[in-house]
Protein backbone atom coordinates (compact mmCIF):
# COMPACT_ATOMS: atom_id res chain seq x y z
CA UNK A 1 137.66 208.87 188.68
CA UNK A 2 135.63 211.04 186.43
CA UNK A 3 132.08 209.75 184.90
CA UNK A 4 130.38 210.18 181.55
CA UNK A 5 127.31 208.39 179.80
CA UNK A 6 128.48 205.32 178.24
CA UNK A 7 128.49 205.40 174.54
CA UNK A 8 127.51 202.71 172.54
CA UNK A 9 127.36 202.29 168.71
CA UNK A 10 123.89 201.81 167.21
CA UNK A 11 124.20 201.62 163.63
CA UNK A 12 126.73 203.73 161.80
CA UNK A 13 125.81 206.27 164.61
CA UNK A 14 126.95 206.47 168.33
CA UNK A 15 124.48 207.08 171.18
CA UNK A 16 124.66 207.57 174.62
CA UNK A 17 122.78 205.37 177.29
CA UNK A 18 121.12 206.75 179.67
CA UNK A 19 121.00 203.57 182.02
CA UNK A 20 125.17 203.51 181.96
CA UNK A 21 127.85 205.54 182.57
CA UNK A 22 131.71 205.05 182.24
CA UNK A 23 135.19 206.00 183.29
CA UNK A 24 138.48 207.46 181.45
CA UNK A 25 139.73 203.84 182.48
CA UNK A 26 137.12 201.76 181.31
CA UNK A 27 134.86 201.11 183.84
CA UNK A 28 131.27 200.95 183.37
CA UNK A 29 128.24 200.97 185.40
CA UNK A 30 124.83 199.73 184.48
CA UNK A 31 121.51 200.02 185.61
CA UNK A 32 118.97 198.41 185.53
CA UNK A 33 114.76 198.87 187.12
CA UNK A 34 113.26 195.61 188.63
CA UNK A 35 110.83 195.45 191.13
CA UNK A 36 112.84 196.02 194.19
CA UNK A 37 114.19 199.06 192.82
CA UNK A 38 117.01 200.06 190.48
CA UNK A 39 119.70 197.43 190.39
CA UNK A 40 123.91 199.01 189.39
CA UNK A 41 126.28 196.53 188.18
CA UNK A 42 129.91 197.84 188.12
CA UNK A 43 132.16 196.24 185.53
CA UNK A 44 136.30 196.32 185.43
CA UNK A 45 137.57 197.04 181.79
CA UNK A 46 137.75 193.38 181.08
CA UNK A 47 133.91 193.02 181.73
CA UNK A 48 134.32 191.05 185.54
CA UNK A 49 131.60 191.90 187.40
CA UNK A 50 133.12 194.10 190.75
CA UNK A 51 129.48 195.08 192.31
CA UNK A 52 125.89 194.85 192.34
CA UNK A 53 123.47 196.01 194.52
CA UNK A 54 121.08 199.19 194.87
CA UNK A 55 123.78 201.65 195.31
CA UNK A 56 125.10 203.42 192.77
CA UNK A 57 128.03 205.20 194.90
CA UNK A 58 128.88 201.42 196.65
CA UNK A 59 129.05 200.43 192.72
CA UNK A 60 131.95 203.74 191.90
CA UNK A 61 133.40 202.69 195.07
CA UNK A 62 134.21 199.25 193.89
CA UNK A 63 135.66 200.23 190.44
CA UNK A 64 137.91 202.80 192.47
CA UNK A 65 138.78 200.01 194.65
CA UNK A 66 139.64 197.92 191.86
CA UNK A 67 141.43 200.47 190.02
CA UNK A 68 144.00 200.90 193.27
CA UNK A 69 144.32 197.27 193.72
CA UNK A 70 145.45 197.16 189.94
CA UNK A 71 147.95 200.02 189.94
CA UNK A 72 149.49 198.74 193.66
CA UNK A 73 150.09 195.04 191.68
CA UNK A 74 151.67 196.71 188.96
């Protein structure tokens, strides 16, 4: 699964974030500071939440684990 920044639109312009970063599929992972530490929440295409927690390899993990489990039920 290959990552880029997440692009979002911001006006008439798009922008990358530098807090998120997506897959070819869909995927995106967020991050977000707190006091703890920086928080990653990975997110399936259809925006269900597959991870969150400190790590931002556990998060990829999940979305690759989620992308198998789709293509086996297909």
């Amino acid at each position: 699964m290959k990552w880029a920044p997440h692009t979002f639109s911001a006006g008439m312009e798009a922008r990358r974030s530098k807090n998120a970063i997506e897959s070819e599929e869909g995927y995106v992972i967020t991050r977000y500071t707190t006091e703890s530490g920086d928080v990653f929440i990975a997110r399936a295409p259809d925006k269900q939440i597959l991870h969150s927690g400190f790590d931002a390899e556990q998060a990829k993990a999940a979305c690759e684990d989620h992308l198998q489990d789709q293509q086996v039920a297909a």
